[in-house]
PDB file of N, CA and C in Angstrom:
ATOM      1  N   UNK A   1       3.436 114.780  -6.193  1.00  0.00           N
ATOM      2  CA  UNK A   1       2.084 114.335  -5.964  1.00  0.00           C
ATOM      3  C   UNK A   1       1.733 114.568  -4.498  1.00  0.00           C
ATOM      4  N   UNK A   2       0.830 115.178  -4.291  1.00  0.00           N
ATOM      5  CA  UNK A   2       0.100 115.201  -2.659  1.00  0.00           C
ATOM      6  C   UNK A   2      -1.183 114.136  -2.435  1.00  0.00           C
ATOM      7  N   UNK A   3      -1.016 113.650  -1.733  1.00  0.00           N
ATOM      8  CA  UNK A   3      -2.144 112.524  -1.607  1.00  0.00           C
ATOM      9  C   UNK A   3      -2.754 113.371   0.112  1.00  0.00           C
ATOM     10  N   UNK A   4      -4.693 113.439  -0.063  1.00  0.00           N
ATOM     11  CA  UNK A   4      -5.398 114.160   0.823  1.00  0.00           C
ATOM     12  C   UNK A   4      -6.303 113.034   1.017  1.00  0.00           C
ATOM     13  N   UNK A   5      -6.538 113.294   2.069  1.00  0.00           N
ATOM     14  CA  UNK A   5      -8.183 112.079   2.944  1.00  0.00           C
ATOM     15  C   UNK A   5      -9.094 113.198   2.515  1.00  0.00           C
ATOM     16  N   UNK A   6     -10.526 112.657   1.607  1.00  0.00           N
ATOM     17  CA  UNK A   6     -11.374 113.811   1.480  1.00  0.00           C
ATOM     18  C   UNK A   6     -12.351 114.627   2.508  1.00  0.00           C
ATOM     19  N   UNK A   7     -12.610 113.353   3.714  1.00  0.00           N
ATOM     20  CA  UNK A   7     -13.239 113.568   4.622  1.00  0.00           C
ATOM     21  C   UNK A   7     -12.866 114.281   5.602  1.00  0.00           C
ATOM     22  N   UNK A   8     -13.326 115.565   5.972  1.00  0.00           N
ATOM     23  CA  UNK A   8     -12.617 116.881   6.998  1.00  0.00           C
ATOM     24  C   UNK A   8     -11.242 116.873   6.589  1.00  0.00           C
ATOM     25  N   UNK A   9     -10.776 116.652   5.470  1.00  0.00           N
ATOM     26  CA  UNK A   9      -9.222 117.481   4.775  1.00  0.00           C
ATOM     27  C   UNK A   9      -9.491 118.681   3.796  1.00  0.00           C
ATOM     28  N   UNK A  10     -10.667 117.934   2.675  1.00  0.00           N
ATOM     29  CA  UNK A  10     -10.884 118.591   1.538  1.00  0.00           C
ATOM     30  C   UNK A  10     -12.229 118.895   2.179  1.00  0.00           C
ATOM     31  N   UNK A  11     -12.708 118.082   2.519  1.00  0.00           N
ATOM     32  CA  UNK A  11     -14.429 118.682   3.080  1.00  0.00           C
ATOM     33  C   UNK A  11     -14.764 118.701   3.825  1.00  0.00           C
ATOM     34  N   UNK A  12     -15.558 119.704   4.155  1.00  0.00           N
ATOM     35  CA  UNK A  12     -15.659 120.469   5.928  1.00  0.00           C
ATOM     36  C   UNK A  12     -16.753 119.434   6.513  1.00  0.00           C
ATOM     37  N   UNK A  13     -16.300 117.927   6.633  1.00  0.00           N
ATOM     38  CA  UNK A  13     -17.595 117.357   7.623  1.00  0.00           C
ATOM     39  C   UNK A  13     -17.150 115.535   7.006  1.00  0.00           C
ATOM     40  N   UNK A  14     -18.551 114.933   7.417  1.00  0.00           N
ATOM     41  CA  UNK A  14     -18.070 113.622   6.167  1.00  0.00           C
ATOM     42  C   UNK A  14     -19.471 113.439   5.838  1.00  0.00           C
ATOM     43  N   UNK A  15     -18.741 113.042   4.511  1.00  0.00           N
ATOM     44  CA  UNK A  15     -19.417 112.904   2.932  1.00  0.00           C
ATOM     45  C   UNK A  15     -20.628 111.695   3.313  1.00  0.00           C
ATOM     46  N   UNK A  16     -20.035 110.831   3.653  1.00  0.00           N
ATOM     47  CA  UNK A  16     -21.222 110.115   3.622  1.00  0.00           C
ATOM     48  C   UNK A  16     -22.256 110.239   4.374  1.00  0.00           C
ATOM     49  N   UNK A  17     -22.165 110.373   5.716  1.00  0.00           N
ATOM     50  CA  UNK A  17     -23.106 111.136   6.992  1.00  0.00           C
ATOM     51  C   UNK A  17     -24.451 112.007   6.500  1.00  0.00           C
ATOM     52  N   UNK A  18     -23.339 113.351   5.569  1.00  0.00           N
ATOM     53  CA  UNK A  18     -24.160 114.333   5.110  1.00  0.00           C
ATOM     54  C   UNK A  18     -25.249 113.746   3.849  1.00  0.00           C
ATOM     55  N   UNK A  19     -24.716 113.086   3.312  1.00  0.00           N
ATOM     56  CA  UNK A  19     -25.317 112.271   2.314  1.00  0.00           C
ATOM     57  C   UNK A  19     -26.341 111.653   2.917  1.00  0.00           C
ATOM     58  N   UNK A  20     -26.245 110.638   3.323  1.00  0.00           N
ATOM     59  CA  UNK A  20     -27.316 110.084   4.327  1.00  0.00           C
ATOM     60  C   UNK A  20     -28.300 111.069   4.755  1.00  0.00           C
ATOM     61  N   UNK A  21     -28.099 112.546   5.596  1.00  0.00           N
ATOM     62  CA  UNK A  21     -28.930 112.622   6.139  1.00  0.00           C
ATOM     63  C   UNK A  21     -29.351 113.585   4.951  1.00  0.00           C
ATOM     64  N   UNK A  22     -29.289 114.133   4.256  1.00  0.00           N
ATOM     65  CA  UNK A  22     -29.847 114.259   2.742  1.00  0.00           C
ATOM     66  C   UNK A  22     -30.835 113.709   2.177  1.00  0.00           C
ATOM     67  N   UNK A  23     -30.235 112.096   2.320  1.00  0.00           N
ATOM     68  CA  UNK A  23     -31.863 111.018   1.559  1.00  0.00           C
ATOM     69  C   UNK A  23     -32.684 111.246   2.444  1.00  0.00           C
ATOM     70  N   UNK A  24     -31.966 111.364   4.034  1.00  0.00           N
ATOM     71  CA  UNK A  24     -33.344 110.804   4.989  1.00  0.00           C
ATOM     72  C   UNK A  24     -34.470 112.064   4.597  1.00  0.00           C
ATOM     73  N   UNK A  25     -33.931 113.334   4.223  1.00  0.00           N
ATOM     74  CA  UNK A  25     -34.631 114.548   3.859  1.00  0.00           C
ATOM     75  C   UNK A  25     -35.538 114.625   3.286  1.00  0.00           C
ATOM     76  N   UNK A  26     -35.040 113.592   2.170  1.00  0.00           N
ATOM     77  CA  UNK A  26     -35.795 113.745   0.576  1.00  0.00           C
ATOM     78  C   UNK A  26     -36.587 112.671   0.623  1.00  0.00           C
ATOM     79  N   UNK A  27     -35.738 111.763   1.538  1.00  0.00           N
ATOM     80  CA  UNK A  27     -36.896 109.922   0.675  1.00  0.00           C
ATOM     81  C   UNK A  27     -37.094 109.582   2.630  1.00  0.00           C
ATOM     82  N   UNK A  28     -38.117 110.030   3.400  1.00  0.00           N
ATOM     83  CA  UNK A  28     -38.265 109.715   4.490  1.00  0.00           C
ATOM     84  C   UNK A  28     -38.119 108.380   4.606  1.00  0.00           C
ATOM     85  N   UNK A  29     -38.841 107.961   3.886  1.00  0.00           N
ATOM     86  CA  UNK A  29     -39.018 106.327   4.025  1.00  0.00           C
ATOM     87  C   UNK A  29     -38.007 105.269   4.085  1.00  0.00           C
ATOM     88  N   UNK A  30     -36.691 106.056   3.947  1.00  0.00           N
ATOM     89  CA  UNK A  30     -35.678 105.038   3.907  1.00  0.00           C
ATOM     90  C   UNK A  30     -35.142 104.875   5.890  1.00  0.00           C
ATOM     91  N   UNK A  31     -35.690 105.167   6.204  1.00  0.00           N
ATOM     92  CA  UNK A  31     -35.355 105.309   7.649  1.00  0.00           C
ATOM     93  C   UNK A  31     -36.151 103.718   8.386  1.00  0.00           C
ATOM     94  N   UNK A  32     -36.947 103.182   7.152  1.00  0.00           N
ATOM     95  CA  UNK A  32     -37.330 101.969   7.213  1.00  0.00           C
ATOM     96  C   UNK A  32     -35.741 100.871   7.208  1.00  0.00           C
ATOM     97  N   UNK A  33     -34.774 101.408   7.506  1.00  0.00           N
ATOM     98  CA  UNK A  33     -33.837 100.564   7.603  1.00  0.00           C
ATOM     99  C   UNK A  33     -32.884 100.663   8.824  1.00  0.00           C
ATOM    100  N   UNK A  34     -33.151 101.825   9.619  1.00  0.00           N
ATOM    101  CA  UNK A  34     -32.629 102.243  10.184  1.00  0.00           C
ATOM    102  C   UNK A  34     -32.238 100.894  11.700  1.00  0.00           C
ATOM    103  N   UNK A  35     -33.371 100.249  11.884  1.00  0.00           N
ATOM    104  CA  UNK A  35     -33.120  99.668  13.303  1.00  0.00           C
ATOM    105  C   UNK A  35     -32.213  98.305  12.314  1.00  0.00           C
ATOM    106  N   UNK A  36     -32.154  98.271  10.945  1.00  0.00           N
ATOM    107  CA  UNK A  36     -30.456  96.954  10.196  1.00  0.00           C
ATOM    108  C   UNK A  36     -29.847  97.800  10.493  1.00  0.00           C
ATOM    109  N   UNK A  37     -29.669  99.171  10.223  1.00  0.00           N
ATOM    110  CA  UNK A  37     -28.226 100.099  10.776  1.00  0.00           C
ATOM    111  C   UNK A  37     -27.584 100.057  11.612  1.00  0.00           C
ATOM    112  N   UNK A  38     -28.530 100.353  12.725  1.00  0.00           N
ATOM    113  CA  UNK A  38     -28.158 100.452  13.885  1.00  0.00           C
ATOM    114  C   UNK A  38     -27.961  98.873  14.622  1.00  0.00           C
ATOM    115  N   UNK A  39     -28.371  97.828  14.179  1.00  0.00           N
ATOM    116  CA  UNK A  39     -27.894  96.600  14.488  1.00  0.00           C
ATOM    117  C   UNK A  39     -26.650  96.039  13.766  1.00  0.00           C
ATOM    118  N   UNK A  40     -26.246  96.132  12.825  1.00  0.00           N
ATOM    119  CA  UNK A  40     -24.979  96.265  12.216  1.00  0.00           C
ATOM    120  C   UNK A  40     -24.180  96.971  12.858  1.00  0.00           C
ATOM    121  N   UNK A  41     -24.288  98.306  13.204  1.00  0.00           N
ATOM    122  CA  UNK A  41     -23.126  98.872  14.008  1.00  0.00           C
ATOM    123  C   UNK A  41     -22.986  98.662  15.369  1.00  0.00           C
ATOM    124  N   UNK A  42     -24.079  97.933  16.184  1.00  0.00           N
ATOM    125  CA  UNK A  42     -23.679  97.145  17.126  1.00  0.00           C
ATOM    126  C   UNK A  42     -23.002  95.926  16.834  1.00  0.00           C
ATOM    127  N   UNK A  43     -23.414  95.219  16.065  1.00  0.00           N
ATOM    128  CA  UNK A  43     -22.452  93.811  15.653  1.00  0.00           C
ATOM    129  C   UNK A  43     -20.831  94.652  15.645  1.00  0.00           C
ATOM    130  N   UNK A  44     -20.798  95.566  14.803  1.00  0.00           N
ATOM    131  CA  UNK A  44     -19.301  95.936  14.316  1.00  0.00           C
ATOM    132  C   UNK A  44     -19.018  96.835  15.656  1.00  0.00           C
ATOM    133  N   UNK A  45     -19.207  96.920  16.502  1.00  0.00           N
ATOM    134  CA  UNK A  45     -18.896  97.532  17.979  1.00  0.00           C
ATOM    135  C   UNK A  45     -18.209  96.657  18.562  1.00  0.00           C
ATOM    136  N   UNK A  46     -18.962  95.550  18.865  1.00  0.00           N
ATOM    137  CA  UNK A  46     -18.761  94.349  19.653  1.00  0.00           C
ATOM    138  C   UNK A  46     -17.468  93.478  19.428  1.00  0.00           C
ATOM    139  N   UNK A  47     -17.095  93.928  18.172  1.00  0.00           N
ATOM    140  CA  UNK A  47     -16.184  92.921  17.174  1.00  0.00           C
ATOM    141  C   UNK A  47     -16.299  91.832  16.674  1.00  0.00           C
ATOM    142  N   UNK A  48     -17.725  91.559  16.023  1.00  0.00           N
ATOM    143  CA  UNK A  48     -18.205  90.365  15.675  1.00  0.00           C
ATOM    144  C   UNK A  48     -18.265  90.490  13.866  1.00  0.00           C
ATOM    145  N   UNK A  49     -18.506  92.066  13.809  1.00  0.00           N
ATOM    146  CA  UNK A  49     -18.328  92.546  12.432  1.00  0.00           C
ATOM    147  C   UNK A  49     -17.543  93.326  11.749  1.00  0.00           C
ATOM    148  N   UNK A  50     -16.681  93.201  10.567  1.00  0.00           N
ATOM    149  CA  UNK A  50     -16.034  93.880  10.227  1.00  0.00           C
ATOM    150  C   UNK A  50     -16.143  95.298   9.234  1.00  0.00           C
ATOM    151  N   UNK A  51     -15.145  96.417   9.612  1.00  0.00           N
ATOM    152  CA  UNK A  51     -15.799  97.727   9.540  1.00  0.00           C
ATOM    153  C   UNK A  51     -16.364  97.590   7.721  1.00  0.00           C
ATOM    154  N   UNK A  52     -16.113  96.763   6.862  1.00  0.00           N
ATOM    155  CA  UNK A  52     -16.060  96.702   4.882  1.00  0.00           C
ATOM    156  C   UNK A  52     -17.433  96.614   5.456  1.00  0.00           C
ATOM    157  N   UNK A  53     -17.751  95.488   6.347  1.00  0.00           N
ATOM    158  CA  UNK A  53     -19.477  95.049   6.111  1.00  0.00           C
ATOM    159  C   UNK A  53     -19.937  95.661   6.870  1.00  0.00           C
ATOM    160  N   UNK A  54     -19.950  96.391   7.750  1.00  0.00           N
ATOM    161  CA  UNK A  54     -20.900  97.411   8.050  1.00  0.00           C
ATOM    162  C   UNK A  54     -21.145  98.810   7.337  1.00  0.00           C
ATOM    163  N   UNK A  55     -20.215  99.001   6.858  1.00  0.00           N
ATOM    164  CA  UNK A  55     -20.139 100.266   5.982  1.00  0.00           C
ATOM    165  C   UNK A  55     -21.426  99.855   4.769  1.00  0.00           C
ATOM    166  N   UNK A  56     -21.087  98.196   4.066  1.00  0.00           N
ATOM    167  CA  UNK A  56     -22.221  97.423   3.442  1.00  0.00           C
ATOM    168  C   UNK A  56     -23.769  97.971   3.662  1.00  0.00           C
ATOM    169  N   UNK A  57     -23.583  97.238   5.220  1.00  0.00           N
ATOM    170  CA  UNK A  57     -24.629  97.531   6.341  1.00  0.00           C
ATOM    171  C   UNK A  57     -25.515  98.465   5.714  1.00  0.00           C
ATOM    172  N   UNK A  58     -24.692  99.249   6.307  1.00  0.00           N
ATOM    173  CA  UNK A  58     -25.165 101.011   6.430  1.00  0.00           C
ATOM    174  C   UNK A  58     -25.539 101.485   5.322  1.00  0.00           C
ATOM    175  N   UNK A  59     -24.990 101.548   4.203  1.00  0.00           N
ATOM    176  CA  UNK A  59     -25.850 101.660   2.510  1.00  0.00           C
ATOM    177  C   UNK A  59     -26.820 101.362   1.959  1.00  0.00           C
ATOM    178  N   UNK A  60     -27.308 100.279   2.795  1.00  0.00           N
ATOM    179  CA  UNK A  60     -28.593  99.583   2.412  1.00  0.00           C
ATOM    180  C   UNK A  60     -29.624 100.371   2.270  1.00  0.00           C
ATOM    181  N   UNK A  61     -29.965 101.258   2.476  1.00  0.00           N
ATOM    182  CA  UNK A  61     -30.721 102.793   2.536  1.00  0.00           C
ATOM    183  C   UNK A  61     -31.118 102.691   0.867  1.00  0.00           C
ATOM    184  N   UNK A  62     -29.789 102.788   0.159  1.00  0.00           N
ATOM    185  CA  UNK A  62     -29.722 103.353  -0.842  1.00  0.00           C
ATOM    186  C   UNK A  62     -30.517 102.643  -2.125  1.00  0.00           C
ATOM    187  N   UNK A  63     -30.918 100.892  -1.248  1.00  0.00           N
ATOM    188  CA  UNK A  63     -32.337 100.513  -2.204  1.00  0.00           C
ATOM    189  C   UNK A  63     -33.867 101.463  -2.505  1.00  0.00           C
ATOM    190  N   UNK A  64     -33.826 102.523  -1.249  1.00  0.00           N
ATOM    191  CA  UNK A  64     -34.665 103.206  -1.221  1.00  0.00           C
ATOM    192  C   UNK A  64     -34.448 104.495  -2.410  1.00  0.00           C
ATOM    193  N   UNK A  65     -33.823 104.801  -2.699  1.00  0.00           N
ATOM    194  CA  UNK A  65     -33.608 105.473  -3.712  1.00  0.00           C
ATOM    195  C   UNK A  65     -33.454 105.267  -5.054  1.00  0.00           C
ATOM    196  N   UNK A  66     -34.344 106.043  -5.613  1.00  0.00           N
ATOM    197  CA  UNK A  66     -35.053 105.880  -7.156  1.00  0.00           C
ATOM    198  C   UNK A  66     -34.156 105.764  -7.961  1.00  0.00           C
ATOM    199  N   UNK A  67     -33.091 107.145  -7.738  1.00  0.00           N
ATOM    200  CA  UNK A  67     -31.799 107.678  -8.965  1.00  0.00           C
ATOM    201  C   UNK A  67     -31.115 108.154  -8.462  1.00  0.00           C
ATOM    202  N   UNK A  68     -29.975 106.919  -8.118  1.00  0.00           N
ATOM    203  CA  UNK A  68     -29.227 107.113  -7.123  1.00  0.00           C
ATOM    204  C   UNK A  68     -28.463 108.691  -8.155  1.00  0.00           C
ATOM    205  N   UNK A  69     -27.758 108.435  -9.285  1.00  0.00           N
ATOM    206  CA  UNK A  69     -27.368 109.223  -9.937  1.00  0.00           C
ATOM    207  C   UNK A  69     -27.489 110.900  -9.617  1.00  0.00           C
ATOM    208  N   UNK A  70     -28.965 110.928 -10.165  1.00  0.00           N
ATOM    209  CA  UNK A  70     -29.403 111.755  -9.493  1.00  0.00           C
ATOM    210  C   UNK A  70     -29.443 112.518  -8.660  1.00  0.00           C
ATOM    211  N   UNK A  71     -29.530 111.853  -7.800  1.00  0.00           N
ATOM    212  CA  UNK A  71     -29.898 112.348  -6.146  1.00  0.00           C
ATOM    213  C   UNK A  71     -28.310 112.558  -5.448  1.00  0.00           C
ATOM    214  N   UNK A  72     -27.526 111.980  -5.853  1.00  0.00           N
ATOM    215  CA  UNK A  72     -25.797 112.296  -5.803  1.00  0.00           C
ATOM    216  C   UNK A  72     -26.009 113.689  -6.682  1.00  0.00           C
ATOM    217  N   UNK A  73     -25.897 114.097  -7.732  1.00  0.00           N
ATOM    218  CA  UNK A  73     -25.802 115.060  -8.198  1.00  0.00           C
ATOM    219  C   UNK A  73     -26.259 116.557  -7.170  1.00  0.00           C
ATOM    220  N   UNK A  74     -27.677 116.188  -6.879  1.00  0.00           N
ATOM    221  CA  UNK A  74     -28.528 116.965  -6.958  1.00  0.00           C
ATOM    222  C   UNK A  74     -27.611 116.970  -5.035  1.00  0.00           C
ATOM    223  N   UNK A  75     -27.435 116.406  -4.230  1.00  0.00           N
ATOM    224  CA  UNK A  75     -26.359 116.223  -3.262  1.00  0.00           C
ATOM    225  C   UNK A  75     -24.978 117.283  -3.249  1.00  0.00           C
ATOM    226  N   UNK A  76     -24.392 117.123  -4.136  1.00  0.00           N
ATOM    227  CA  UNK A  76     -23.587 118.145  -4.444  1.00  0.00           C
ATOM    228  C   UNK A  76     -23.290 119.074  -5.114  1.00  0.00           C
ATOM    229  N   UNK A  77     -24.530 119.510  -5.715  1.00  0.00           N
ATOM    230  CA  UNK A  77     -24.983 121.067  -5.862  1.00  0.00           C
ATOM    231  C   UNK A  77     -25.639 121.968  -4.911  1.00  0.00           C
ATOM    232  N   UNK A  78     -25.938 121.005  -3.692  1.00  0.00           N
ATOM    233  CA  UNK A  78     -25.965 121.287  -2.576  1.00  0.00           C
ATOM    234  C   UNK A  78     -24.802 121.889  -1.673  1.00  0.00           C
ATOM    235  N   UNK A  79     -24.046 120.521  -1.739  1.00  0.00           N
ATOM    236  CA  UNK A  79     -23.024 120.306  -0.483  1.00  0.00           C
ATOM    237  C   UNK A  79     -21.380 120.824  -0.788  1.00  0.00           C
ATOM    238  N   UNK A  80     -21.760 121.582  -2.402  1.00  0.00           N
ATOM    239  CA  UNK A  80     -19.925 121.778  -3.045  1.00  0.00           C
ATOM    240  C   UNK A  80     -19.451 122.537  -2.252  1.00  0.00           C
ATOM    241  N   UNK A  81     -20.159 123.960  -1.600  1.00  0.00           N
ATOM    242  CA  UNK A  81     -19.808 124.689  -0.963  1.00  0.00           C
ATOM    243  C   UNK A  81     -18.782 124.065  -0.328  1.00  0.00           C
ATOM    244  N   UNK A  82     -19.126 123.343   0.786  1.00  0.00           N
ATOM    245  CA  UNK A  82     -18.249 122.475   2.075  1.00  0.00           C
ATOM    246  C   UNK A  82     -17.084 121.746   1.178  1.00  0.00           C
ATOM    247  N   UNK A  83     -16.290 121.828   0.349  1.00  0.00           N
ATOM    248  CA  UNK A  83     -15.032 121.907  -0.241  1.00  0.00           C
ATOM    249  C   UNK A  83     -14.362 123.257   0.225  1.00  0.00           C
ATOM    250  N   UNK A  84     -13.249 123.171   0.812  1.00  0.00           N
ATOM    251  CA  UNK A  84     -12.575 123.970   1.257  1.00  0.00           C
ATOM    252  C   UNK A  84     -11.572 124.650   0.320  1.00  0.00           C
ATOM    253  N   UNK A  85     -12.216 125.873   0.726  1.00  0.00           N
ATOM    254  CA  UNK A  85     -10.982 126.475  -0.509  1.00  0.00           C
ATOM    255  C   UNK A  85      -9.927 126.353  -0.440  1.00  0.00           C
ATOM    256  N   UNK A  86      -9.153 126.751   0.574  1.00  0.00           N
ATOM    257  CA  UNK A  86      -7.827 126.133   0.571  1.00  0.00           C
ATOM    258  C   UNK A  86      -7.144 125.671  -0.483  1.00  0.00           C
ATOM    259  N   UNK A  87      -8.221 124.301  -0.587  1.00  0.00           N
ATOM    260  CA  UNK A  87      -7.841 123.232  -1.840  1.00  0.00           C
ATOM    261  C   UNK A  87      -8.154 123.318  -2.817  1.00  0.00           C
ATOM    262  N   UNK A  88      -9.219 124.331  -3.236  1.00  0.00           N
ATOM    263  CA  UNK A  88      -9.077 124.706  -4.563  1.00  0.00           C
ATOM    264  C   UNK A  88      -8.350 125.752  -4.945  1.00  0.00           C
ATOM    265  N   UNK A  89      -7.528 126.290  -4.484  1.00  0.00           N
ATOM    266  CA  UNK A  89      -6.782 127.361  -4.723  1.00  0.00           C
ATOM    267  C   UNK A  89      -5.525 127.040  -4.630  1.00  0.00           C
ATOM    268  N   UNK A  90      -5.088 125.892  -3.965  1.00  0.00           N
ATOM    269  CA  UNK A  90      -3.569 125.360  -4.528  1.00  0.00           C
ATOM    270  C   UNK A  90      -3.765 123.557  -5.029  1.00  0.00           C
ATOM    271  N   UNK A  91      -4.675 123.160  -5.737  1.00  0.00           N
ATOM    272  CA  UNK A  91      -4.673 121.466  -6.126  1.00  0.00           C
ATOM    273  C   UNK A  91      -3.747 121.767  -7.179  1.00  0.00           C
ATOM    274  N   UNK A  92      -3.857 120.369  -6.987  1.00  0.00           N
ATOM    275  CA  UNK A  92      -2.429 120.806  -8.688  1.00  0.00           C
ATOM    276  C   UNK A  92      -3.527 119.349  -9.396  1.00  0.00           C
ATOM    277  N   UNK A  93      -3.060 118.889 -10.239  1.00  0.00           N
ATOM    278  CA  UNK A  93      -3.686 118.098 -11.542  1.00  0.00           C
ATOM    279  C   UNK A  93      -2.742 115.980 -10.840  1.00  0.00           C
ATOM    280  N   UNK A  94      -1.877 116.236 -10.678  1.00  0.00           N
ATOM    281  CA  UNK A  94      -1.425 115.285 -10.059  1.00  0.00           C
ATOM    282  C   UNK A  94      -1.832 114.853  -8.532  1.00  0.00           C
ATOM    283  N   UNK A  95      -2.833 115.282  -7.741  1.00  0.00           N
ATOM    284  CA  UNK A  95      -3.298 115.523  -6.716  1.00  0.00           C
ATOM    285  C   UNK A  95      -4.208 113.843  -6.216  1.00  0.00           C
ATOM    286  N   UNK A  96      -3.876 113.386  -5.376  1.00  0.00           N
ATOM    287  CA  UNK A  96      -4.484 111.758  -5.018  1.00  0.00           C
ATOM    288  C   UNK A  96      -5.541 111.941  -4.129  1.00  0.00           C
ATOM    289  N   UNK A  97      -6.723 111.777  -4.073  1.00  0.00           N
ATOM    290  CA  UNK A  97      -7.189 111.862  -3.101  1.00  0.00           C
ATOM    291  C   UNK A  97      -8.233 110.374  -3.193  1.00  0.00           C
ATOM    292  N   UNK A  98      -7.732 110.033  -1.461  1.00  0.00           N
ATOM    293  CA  UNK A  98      -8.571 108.612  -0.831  1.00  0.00           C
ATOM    294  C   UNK A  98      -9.519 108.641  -0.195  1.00  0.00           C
ATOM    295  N   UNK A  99     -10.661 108.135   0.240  1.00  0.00           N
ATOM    296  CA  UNK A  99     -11.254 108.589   0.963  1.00  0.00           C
ATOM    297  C   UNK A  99     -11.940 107.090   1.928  1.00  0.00           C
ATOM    298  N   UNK A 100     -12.781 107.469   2.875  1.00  0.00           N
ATOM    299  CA  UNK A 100     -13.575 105.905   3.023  1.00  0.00           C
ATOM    300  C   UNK A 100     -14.654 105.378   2.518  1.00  0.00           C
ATOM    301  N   UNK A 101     -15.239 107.211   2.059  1.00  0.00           N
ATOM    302  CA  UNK A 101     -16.678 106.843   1.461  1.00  0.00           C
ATOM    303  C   UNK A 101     -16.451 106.297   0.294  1.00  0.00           C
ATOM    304  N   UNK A 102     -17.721 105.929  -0.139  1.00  0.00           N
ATOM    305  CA  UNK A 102     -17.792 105.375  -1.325  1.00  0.00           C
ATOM    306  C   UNK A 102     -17.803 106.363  -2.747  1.00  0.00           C
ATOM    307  N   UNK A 103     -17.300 105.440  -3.496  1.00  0.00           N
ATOM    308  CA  UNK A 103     -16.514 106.325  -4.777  1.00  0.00           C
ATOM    309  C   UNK A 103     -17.879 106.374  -5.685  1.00  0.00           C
ATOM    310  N   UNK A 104     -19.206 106.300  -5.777  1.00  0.00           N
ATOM    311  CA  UNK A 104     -20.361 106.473  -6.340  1.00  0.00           C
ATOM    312  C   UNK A 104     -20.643 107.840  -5.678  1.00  0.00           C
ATOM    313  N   UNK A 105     -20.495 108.178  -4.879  1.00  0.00           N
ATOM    314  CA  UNK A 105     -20.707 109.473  -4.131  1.00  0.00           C
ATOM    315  C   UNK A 105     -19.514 110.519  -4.526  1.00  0.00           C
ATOM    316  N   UNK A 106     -18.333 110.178  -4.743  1.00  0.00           N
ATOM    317  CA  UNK A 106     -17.224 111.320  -4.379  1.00  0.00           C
ATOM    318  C   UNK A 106     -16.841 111.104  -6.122  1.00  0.00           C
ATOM    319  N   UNK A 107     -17.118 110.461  -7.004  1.00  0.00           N
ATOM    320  CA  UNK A 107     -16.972 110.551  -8.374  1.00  0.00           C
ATOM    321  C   UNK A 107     -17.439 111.745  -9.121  1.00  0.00           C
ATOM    322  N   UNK A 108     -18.687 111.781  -8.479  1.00  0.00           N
ATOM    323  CA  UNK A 108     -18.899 113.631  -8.816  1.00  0.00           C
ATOM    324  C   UNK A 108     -18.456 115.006  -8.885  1.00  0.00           C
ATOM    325  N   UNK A 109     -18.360 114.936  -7.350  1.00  0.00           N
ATOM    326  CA  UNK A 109     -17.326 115.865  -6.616  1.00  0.00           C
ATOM    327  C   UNK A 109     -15.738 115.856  -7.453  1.00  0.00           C
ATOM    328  N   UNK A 110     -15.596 114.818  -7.434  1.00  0.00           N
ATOM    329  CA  UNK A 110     -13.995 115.372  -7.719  1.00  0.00           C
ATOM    330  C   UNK A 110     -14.055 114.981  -8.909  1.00  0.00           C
ATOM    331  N   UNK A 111     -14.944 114.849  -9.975  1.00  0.00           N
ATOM    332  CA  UNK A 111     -15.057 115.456 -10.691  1.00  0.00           C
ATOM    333  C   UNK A 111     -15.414 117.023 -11.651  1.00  0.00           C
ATOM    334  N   UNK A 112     -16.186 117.731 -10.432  1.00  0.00           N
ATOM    335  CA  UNK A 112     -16.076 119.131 -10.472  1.00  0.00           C
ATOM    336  C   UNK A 112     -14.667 119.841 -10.252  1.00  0.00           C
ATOM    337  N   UNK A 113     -13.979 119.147  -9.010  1.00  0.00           N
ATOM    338  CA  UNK A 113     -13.268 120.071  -8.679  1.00  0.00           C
ATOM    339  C   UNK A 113     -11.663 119.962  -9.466  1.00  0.00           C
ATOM    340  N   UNK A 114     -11.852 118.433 -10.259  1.00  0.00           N
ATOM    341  CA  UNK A 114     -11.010 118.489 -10.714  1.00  0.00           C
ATOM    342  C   UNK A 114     -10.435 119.409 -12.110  1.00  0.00           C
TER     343      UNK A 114
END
């Protein structure tokens, strides 16, 4: 078994970032959350917050979005490219992969590539 971090191992960048700035693309309006973001990740700077709940934090975006489903999909028919071949050219079927993002996002993905 090989166990991989998906973020810049298997994919050239991170997943959630790109994701994010994806919605901000599609659904401007979610940027109506942006100054809880950015106050959350000052709390979790400071050490007053811990990294589970800011990551929380930071998702909150995703009330702004209609289908979430969707819009994940439609995300990585975009973004499959940035899977590194590498890894698709030697995964094997027993293959672990962890990641930090959230598994509503990367359920797709490695479901293609699996």
């Amino acid at each position: 078994m090989n166990v991989y971090d998906f973020d810049k191992t298997i994919y050239m960048g991170d997943s959630s970032l790109d994701f994010y700035v994806y919605c901000v693309a599609h659904y401007p309006f979610i940027l109506y959350y942006l100054p809880y973001q950015i106050f959350a990740f000052f709390i979790y700077k400071v050490g007053i917050m811990k990294k589970t709940k800011c990551k929380e934090c930071f998702f909150i975006f995703l009330r702004g979005i209609p289908d979430i489903d969707r819009v994940v999909k439609e995300f990585w028919n975009m973004n499959e490219k940035k899977i590194y071949s590498w890894y698709i050219k030697q995964k094997q079927d027993s293959d672990f992969i962890i990641s930090a993002s959230p598994e509503f996002l990367l359920k797709e993905i490695c479901d293609r590539i699996d």
